[in-house]
PDB file of N, CA and C in Angstrom:
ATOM      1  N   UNK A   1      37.737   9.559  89.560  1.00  0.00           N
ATOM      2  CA  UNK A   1      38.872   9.465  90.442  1.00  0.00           C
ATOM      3  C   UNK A   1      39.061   8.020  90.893  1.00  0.00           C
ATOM      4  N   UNK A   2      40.050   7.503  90.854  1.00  0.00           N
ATOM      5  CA  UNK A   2      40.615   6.118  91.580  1.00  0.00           C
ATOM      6  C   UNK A   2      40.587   6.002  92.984  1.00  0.00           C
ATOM      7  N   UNK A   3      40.336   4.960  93.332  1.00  0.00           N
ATOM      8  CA  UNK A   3      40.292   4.809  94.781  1.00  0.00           C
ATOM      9  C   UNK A   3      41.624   4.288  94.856  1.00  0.00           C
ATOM     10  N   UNK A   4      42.028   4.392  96.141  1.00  0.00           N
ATOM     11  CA  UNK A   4      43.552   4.073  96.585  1.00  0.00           C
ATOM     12  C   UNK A   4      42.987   2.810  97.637  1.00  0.00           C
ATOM     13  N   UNK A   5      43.655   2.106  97.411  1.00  0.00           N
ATOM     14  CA  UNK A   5      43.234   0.696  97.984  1.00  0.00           C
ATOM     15  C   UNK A   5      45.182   0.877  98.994  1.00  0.00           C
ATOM     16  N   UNK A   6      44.829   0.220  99.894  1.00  0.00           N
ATOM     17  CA  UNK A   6      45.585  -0.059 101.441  1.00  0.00           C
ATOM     18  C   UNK A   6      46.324  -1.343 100.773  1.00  0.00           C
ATOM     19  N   UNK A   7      47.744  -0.919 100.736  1.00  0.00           N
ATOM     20  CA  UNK A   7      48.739  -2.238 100.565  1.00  0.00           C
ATOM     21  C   UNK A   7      49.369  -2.815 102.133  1.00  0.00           C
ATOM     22  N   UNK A   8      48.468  -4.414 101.900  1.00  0.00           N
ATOM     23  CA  UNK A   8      48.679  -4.672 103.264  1.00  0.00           C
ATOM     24  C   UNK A   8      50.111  -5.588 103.158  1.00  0.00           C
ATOM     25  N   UNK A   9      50.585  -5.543 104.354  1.00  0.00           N
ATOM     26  CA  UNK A   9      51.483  -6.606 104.542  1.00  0.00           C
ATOM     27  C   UNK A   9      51.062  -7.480 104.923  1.00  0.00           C
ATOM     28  N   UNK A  10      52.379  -8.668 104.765  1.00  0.00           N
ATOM     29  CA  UNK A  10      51.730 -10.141 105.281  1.00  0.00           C
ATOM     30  C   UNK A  10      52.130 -10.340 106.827  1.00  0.00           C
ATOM     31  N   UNK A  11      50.517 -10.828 107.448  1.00  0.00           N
ATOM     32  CA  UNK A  11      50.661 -10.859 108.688  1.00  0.00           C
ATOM     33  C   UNK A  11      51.681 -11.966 109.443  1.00  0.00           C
ATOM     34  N   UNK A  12      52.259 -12.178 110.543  1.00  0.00           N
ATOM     35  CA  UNK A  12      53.560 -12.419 111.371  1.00  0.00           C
ATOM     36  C   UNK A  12      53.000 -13.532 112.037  1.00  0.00           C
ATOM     37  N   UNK A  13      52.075 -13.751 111.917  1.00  0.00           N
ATOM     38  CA  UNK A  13      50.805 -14.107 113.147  1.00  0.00           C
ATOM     39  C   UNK A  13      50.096 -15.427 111.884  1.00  0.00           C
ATOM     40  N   UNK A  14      50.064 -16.760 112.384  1.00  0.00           N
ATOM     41  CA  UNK A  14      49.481 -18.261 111.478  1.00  0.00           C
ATOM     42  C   UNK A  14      48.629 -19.113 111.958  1.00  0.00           C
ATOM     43  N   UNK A  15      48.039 -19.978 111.075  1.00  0.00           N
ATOM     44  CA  UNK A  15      47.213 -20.867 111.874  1.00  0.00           C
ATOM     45  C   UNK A  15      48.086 -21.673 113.108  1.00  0.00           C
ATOM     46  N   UNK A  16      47.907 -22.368 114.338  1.00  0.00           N
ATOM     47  CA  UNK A  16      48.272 -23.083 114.834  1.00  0.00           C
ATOM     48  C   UNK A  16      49.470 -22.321 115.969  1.00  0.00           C
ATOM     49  N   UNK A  17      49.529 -21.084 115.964  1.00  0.00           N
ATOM     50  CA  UNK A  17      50.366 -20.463 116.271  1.00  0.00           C
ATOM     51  C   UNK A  17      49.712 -20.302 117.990  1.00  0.00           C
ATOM     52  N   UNK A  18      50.248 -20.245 119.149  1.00  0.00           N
ATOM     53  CA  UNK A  18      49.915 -19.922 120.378  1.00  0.00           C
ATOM     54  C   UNK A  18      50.019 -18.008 120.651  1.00  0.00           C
ATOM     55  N   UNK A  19      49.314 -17.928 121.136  1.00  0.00           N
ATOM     56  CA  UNK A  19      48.675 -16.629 121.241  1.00  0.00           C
ATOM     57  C   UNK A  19      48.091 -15.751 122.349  1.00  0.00           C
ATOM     58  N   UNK A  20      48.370 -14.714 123.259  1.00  0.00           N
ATOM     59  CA  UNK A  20      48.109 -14.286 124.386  1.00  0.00           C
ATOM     60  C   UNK A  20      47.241 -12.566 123.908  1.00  0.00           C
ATOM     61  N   UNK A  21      46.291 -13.174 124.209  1.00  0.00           N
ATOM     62  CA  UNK A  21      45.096 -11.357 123.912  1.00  0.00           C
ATOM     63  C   UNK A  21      45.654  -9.993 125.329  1.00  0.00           C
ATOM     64  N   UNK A  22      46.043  -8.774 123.822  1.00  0.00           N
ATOM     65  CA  UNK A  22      46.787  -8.053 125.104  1.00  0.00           C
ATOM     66  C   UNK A  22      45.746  -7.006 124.694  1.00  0.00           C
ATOM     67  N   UNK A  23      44.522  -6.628 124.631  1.00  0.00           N
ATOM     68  CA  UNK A  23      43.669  -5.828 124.667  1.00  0.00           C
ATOM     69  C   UNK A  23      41.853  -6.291 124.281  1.00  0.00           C
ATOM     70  N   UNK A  24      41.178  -5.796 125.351  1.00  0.00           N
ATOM     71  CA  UNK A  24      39.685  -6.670 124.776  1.00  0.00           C
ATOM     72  C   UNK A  24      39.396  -7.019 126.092  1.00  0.00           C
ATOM     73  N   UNK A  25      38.154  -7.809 125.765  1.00  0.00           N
ATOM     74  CA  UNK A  25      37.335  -8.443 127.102  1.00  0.00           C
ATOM     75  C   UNK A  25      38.006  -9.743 127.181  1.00  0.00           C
ATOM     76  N   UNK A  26      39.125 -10.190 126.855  1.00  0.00           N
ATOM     77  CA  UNK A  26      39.918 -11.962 126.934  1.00  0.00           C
ATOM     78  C   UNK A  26      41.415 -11.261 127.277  1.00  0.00           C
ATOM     79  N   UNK A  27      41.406  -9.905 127.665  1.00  0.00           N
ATOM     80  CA  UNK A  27      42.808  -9.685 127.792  1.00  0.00           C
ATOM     81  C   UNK A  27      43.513 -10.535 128.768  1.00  0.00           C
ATOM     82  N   UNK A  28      44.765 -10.996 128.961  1.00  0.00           N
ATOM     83  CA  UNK A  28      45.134 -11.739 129.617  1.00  0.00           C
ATOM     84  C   UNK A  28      45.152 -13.317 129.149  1.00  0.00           C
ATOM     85  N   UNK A  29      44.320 -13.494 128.224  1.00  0.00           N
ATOM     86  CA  UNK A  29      44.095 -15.062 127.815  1.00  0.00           C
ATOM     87  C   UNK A  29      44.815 -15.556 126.695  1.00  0.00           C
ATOM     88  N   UNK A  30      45.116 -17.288 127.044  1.00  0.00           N
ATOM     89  CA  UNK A  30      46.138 -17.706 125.616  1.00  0.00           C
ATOM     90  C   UNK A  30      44.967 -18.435 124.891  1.00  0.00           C
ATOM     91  N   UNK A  31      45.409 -18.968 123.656  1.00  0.00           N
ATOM     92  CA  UNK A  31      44.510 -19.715 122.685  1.00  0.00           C
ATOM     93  C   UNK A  31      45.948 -19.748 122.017  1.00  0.00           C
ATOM     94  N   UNK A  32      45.070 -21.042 121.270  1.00  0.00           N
ATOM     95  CA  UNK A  32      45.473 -21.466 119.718  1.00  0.00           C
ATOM     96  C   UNK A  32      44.729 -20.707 118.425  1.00  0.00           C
ATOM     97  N   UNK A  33      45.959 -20.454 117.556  1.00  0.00           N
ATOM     98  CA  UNK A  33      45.280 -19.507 116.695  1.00  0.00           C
ATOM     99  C   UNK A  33      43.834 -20.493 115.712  1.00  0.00           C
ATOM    100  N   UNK A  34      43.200 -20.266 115.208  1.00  0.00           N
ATOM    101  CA  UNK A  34      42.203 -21.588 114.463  1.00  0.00           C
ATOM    102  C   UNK A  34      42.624 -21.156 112.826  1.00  0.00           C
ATOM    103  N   UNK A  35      42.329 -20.209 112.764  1.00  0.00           N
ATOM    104  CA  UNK A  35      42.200 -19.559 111.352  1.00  0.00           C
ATOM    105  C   UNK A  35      42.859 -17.976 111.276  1.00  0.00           C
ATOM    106  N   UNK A  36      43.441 -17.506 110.147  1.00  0.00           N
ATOM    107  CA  UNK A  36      43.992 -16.220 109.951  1.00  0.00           C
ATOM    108  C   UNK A  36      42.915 -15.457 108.648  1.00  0.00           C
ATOM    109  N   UNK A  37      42.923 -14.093 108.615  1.00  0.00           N
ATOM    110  CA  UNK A  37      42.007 -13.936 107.799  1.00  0.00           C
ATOM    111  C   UNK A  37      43.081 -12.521 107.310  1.00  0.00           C
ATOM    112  N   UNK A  38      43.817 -12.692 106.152  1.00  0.00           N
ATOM    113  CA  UNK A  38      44.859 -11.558 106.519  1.00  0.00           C
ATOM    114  C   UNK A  38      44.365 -10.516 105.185  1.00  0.00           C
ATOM    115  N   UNK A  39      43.025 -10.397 104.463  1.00  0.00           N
ATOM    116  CA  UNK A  39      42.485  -9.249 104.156  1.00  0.00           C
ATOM    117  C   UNK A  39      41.810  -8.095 105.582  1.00  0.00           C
ATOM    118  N   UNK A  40      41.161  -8.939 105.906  1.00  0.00           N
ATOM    119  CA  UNK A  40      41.080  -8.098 107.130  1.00  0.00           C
ATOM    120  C   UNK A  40      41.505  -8.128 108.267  1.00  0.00           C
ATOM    121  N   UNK A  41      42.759  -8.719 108.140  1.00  0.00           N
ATOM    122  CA  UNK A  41      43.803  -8.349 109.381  1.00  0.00           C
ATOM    123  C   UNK A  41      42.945  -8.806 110.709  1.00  0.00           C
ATOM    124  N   UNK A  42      42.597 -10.104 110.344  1.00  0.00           N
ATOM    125  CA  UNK A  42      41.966 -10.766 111.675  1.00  0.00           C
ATOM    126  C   UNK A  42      42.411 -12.321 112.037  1.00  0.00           C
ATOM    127  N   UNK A  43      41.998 -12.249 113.030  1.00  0.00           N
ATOM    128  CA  UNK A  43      42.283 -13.926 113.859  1.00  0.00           C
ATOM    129  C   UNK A  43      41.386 -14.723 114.589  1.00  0.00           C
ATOM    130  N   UNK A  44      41.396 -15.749 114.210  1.00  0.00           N
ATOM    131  CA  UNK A  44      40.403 -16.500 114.818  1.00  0.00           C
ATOM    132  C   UNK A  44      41.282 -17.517 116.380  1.00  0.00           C
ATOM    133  N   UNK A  45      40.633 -17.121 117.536  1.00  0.00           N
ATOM    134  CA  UNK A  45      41.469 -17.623 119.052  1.00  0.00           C
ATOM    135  C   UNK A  45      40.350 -18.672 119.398  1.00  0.00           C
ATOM    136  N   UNK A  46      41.323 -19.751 119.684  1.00  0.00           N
ATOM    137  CA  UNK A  46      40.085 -20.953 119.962  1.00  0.00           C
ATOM    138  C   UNK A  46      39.403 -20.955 121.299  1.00  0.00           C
ATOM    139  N   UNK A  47      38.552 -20.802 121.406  1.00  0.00           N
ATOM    140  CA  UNK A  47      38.010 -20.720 122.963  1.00  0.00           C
ATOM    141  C   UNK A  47      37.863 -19.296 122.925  1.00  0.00           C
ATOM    142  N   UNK A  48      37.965 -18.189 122.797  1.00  0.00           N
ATOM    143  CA  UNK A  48      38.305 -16.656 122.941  1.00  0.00           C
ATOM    144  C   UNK A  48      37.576 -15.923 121.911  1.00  0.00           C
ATOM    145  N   UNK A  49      36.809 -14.956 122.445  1.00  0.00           N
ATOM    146  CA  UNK A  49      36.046 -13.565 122.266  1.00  0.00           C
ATOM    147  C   UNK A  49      34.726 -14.452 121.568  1.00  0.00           C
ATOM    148  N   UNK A  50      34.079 -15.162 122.177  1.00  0.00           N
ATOM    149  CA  UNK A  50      32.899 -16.090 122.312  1.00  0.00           C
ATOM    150  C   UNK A  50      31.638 -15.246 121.222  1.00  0.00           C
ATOM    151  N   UNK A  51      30.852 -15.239 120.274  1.00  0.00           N
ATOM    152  CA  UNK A  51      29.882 -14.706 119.889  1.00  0.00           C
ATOM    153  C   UNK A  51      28.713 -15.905 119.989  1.00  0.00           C
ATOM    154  N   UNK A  52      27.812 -15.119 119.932  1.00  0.00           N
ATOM    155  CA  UNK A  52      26.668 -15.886 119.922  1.00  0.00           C
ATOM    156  C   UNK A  52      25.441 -15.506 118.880  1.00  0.00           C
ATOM    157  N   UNK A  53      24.874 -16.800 118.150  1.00  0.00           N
ATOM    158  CA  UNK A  53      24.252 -16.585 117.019  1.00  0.00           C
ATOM    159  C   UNK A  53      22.666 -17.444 117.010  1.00  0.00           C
ATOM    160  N   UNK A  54      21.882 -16.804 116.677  1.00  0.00           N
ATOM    161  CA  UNK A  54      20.855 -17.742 116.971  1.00  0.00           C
ATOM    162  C   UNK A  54      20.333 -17.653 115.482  1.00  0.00           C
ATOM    163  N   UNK A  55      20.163 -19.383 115.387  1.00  0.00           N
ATOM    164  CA  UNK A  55      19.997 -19.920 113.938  1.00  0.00           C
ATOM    165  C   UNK A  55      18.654 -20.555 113.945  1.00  0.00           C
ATOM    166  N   UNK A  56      18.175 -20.425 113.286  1.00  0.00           N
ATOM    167  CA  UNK A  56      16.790 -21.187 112.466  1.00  0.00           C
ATOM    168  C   UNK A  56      16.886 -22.715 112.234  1.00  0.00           C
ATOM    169  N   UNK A  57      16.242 -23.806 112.587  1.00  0.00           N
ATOM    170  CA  UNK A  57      16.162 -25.317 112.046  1.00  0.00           C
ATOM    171  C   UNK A  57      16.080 -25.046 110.578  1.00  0.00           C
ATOM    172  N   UNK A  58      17.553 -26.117 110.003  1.00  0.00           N
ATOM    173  CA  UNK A  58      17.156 -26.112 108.509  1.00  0.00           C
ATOM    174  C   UNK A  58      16.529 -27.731 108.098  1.00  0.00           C
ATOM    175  N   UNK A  59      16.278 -27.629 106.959  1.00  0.00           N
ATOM    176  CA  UNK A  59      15.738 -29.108 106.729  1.00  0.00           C
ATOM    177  C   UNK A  59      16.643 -30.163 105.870  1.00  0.00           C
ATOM    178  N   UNK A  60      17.509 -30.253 106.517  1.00  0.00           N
ATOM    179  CA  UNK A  60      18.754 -31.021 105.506  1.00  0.00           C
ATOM    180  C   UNK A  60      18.393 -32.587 105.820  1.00  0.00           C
ATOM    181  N   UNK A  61      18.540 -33.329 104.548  1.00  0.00           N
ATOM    182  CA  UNK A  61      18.390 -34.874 104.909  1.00  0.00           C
ATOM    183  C   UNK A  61      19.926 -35.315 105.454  1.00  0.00           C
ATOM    184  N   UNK A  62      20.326 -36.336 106.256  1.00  0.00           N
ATOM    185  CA  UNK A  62      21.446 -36.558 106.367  1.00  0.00           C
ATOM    186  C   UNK A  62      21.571 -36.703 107.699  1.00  0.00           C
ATOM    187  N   UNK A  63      22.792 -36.667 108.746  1.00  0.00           N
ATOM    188  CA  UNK A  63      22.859 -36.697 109.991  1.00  0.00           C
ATOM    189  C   UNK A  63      22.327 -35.430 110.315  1.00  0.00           C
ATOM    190  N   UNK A  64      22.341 -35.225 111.678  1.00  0.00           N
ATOM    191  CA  UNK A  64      22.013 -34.184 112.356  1.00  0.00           C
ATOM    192  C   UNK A  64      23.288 -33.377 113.189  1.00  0.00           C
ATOM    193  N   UNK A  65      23.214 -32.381 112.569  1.00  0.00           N
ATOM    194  CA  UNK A  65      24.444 -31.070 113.458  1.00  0.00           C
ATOM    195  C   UNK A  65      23.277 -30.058 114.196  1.00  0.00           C
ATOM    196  N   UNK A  66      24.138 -29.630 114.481  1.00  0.00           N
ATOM    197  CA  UNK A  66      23.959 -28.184 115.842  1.00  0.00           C
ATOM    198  C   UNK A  66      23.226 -27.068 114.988  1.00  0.00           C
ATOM    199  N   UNK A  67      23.754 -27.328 113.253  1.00  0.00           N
ATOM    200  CA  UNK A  67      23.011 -25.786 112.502  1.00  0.00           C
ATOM    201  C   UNK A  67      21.968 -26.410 112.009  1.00  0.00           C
ATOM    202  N   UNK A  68      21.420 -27.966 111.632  1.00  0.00           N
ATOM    203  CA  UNK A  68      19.879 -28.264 111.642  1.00  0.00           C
ATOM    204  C   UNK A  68      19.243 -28.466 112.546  1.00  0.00           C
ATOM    205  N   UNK A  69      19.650 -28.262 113.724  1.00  0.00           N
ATOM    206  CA  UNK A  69      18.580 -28.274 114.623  1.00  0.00           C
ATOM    207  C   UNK A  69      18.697 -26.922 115.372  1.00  0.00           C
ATOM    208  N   UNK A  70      19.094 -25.392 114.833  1.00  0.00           N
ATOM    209  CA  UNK A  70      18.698 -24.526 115.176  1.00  0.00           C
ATOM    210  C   UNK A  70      19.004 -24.358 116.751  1.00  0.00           C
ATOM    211  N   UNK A  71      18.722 -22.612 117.045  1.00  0.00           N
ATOM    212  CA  UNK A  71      19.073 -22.530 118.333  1.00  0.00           C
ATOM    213  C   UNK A  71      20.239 -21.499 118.685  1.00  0.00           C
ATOM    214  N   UNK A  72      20.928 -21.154 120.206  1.00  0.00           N
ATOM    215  CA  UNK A  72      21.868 -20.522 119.776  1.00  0.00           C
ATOM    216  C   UNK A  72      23.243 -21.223 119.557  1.00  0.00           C
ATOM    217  N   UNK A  73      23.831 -20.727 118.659  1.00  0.00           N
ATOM    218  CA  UNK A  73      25.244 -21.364 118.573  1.00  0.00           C
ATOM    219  C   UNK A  73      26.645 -20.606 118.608  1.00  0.00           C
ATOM    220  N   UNK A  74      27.166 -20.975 119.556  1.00  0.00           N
ATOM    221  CA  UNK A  74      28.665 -20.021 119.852  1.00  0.00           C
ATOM    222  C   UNK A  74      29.769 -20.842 119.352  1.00  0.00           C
ATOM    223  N   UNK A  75      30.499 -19.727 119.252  1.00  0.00           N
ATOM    224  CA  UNK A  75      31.720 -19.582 118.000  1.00  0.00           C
ATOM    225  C   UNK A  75      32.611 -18.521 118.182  1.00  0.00           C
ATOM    226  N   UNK A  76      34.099 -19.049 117.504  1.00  0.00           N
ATOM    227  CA  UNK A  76      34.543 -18.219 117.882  1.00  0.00           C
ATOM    228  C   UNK A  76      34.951 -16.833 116.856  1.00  0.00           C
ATOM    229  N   UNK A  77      34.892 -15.659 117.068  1.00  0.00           N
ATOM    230  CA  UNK A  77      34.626 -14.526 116.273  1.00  0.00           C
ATOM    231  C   UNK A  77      35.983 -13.626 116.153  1.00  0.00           C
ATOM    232  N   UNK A  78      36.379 -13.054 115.050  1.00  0.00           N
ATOM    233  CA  UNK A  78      37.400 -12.530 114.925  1.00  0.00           C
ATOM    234  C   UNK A  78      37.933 -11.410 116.095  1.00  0.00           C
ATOM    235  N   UNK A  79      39.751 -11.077 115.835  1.00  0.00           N
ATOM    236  CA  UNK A  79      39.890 -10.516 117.038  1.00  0.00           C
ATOM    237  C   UNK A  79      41.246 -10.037 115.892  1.00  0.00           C
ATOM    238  N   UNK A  80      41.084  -8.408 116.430  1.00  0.00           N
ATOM    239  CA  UNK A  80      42.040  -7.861 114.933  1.00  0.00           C
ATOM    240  C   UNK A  80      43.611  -8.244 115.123  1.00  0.00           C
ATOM    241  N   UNK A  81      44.630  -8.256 114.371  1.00  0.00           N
ATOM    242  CA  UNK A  81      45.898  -9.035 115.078  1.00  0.00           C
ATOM    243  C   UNK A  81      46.806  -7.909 115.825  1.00  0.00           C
ATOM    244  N   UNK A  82      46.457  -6.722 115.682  1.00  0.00           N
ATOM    245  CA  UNK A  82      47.135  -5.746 116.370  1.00  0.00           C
ATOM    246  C   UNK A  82      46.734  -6.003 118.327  1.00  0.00           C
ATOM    247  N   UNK A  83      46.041  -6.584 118.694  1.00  0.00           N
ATOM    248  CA  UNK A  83      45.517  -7.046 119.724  1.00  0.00           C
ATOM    249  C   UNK A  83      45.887  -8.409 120.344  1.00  0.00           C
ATOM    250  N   UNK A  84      46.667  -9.013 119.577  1.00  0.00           N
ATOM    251  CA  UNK A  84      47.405 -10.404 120.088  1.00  0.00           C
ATOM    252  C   UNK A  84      48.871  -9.870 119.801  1.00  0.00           C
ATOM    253  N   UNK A  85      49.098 -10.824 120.374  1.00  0.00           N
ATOM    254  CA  UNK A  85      51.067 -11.254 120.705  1.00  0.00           C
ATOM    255  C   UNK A  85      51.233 -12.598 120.902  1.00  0.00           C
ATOM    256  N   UNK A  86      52.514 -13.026 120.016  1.00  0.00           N
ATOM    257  CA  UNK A  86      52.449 -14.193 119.636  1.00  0.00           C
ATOM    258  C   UNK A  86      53.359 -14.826 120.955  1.00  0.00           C
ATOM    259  N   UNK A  87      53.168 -16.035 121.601  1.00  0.00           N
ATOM    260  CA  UNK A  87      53.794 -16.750 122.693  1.00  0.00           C
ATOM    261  C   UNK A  87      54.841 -17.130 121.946  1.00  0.00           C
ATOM    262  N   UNK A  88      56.247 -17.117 122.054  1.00  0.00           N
ATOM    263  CA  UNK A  88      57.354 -17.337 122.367  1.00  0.00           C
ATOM    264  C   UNK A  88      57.720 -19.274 122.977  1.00  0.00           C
ATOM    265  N   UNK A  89      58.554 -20.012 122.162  1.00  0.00           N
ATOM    266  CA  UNK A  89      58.736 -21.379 122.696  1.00  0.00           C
ATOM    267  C   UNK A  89      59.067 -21.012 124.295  1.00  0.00           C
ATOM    268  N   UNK A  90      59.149 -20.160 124.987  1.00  0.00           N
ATOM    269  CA  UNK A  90      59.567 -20.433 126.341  1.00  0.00           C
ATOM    270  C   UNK A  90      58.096 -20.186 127.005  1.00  0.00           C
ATOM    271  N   UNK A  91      57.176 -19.378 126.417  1.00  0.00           N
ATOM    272  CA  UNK A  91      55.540 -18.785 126.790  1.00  0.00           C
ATOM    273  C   UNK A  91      55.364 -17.642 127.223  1.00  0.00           C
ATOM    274  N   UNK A  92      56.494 -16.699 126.842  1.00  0.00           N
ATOM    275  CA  UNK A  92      56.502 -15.249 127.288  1.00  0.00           C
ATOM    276  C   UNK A  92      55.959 -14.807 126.009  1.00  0.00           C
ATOM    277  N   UNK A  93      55.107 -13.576 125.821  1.00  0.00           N
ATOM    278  CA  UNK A  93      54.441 -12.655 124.659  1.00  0.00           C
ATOM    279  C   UNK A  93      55.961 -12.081 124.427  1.00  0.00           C
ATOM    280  N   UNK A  94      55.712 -12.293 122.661  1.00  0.00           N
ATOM    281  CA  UNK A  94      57.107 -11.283 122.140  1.00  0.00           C
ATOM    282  C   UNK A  94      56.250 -11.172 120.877  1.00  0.00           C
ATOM    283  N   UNK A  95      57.414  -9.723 120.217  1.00  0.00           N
ATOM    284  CA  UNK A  95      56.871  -9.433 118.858  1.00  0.00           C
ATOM    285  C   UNK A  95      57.968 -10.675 118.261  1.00  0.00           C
ATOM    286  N   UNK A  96      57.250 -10.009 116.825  1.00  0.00           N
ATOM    287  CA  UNK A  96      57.761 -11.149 115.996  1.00  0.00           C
ATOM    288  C   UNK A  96      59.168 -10.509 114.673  1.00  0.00           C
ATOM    289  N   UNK A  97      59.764 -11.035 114.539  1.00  0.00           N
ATOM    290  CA  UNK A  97      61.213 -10.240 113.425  1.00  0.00           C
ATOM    291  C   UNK A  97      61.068 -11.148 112.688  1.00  0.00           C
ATOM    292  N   UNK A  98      61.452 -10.998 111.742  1.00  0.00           N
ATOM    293  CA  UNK A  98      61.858 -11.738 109.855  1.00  0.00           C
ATOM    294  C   UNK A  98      63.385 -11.662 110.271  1.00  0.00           C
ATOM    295  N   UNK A  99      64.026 -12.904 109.733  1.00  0.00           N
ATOM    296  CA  UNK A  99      65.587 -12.839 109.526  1.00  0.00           C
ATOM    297  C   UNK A  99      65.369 -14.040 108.013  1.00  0.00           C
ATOM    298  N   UNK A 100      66.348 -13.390 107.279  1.00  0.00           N
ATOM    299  CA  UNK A 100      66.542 -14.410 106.142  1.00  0.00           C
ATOM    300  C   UNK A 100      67.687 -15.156 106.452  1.00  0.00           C
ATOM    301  N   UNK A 101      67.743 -16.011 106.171  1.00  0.00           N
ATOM    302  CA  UNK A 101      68.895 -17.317 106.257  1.00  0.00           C
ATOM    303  C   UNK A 101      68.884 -17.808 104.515  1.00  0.00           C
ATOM    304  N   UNK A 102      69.431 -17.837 103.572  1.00  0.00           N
ATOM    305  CA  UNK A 102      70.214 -18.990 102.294  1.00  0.00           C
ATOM    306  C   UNK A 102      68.550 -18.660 101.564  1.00  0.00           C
ATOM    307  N   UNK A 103      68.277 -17.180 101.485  1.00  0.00           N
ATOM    308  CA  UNK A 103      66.779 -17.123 100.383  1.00  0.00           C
ATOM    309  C   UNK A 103      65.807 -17.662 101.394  1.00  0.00           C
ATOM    310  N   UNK A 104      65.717 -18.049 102.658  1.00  0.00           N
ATOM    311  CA  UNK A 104      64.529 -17.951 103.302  1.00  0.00           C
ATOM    312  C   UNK A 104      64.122 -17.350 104.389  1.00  0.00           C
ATOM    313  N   UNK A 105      62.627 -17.164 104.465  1.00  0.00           N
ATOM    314  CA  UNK A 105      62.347 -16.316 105.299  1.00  0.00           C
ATOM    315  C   UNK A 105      61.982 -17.141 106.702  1.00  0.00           C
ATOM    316  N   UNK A 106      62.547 -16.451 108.218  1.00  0.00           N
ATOM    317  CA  UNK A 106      62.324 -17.712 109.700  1.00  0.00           C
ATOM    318  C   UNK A 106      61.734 -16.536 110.318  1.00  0.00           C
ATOM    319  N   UNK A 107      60.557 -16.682 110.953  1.00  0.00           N
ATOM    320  CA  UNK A 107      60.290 -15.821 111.999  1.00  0.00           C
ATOM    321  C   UNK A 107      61.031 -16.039 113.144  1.00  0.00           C
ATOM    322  N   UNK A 108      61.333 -14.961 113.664  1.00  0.00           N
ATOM    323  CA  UNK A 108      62.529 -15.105 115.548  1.00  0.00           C
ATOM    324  C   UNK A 108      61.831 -14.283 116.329  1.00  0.00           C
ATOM    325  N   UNK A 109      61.607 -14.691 117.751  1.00  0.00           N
ATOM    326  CA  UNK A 109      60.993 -13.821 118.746  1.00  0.00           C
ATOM    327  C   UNK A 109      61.826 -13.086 118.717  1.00  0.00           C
ATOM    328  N   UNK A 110      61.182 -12.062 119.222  1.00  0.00           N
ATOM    329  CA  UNK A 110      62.283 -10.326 119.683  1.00  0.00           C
ATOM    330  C   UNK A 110      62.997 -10.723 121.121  1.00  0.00           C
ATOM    331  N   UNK A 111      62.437 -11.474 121.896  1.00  0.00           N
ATOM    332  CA  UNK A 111      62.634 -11.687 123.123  1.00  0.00           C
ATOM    333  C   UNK A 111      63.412 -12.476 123.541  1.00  0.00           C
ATOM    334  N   UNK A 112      63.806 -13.503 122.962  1.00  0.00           N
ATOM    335  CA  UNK A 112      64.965 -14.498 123.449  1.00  0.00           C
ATOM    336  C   UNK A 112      65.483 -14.353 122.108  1.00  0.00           C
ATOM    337  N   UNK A 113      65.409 -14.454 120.819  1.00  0.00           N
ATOM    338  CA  UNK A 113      66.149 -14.598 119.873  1.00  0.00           C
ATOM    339  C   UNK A 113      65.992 -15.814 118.986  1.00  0.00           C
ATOM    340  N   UNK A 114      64.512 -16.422 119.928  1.00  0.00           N
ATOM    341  CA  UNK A 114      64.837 -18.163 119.044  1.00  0.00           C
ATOM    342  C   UNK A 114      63.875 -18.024 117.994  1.00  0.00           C
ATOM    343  N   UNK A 115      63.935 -19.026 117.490  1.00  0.00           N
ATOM    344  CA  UNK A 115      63.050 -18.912 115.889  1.00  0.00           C
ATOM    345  C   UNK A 115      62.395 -19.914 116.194  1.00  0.00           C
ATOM    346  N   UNK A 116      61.133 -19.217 115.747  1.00  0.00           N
ATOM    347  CA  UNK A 116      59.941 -19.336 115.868  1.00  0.00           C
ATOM    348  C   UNK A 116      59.210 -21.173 115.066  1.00  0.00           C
ATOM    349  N   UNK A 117      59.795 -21.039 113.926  1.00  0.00           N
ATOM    350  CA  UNK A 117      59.473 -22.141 112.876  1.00  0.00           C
ATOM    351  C   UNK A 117      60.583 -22.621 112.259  1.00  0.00           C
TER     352      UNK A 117
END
């Protein structure tokens, strides 16, 4: 039997994009998006939903970072995109609409109407 694999859409939501968490332990909080991860429908919020990792000293020749000298190190950890809302040029949370204009695609807030990019 075949497995049925999940046809995802492409997420609304980009790097660099401003961002307000409307569910979670950061609810209420904005960030900058860092990274998008749109197989698994995740987002990386700079400053936001904090993990913590404790790493081993490695033995690398070269300068010295934070992952050769071991210890804990925080970072920031995915946060699924159904859980953000994208800030709006005025800074109100709105969803996001597709309008085509001449074969291209503009994202427009739902909320004032302005476009996004």
């Amino acid at each position: 039997m075949a497995r049925q694999t999940k046809r995802r859409r492409p997420l609304k939501i980009r790097s660099g994009d401003q961002v307000t968490i409307i569910a979670g332990k950061d609810r209420g909080k904005n960030g900058r998006v860092l990274r998008v991860d749109p197989a698994g429908e995740r987002v990386y919020v700079e400053g936001l939903n904090i993990i913590k990792r404790a790493t081993r000293p490695s033995q690398a020749a070269g300068s010295v970072t934070a992952a050769q000298l071991g210890g804990i190190i925080e970072k920031e950890g995915p946060i699924h995109v159904s859980n953000v809302m994208l800030l709006d040029p005025k800074g109100a949370p709105t969803r996001v609409g597709i309008v085509r204009t001449d074969g291209r695609r503009h994202r427009v807030a739902k909320t004032s109407g302005t476009e996004i990019d």
